[in-house]
Protein backbone atom coordinates (compact mmCIF):
# COMPACT_ATOMS: atom_id res chain seq x y z
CA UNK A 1 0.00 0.00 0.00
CA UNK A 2 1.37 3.19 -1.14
CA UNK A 3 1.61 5.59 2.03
CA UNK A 4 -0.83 9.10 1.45
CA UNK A 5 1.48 11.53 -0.37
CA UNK A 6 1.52 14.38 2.88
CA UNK A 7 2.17 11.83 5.27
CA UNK A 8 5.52 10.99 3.02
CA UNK A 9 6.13 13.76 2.89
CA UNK A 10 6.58 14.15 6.72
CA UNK A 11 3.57 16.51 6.66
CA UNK A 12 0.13 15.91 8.72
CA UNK A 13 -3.43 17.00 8.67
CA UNK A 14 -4.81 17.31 11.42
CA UNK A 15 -8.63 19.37 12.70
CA UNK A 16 -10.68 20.35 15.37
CA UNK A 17 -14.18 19.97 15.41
CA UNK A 18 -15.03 22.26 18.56
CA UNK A 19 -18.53 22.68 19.96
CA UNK A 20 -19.69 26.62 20.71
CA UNK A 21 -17.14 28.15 22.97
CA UNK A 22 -18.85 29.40 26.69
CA UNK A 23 -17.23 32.95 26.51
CA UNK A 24 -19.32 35.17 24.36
CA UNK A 25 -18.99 35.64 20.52
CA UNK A 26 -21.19 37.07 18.39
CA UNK A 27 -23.11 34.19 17.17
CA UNK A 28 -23.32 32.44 21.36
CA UNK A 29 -24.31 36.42 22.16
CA UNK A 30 -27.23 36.38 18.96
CA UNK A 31 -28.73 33.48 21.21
CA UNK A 32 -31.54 33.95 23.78
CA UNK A 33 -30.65 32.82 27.56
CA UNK A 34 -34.12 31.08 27.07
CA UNK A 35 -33.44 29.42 24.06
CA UNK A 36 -29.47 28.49 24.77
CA UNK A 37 -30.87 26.81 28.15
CA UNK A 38 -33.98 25.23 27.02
CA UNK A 39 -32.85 24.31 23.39
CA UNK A 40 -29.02 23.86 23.38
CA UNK A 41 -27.60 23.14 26.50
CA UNK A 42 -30.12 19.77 27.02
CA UNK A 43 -28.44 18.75 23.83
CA UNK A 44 -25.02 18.37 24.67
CA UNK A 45 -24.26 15.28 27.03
CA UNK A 46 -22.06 17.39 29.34
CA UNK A 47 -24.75 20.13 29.36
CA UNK A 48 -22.56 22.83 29.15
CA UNK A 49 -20.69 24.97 26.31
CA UNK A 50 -16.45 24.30 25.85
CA UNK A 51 -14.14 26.82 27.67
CA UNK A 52 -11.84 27.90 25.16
CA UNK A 53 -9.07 26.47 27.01
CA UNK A 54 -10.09 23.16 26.31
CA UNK A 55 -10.02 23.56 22.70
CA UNK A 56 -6.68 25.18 22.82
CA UNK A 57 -5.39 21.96 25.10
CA UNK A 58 -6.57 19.69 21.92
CA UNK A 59 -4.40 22.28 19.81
CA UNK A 60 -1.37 22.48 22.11
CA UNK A 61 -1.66 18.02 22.08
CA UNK A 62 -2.14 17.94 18.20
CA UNK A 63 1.08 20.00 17.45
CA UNK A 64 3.11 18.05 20.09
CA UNK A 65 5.99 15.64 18.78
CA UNK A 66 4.02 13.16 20.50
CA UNK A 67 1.05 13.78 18.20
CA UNK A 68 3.66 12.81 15.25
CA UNK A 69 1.35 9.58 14.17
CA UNK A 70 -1.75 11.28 14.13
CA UNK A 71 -2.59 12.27 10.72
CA UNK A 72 -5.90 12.29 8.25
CA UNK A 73 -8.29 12.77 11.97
CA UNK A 74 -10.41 15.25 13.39
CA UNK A 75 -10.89 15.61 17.19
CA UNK A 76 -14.43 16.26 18.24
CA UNK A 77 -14.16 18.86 21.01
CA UNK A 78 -18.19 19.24 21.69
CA UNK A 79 -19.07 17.84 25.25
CA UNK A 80 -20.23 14.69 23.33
CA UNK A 81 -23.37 16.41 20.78
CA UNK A 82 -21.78 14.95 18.02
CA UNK A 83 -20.27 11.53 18.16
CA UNK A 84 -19.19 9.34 15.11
């Protein structure tokens, strides 16, 4: 099996899938209290939005040496609403 031509190239691809971050931006601030606690929130298993600082921690692992055989996957950062 011929290896994929980035990964022979000693290059990796690599993304983050990140559920809506708890500190306000625009589109979290466009939401109703009402609707992000009654609608939103009940939908994600951990029933609460990310901190950013948990999406950076996914960022900080994925460019880590030790993240050197990861390549071609996506880490869902989401509190669980979307699992494949």
């Amino acid at each position: 099996m011929k290896p994929a031509s980035s990964a022979a190239r000693k290059t990796t691809q690599r993304a983050i899938s990140s559920g809506s971050p708890r500190r306000p931006t625009e589109m979290v601030r466009a939401v109703p209290e009402e609707v992000l606690n009654s609608k939103i929130l009940p939908l994600i298993p951990v029933g609460r939005l990310g901190e950013p600082e948990e999406i950076a921690r996914c960022v900080v692992f994925l460019a880590a040496e030790e993240a050197g055989f990861i390549t071609g996957a996506t880490i869902s950062a989401n509190g669980g609403q979307y699992m494949a």
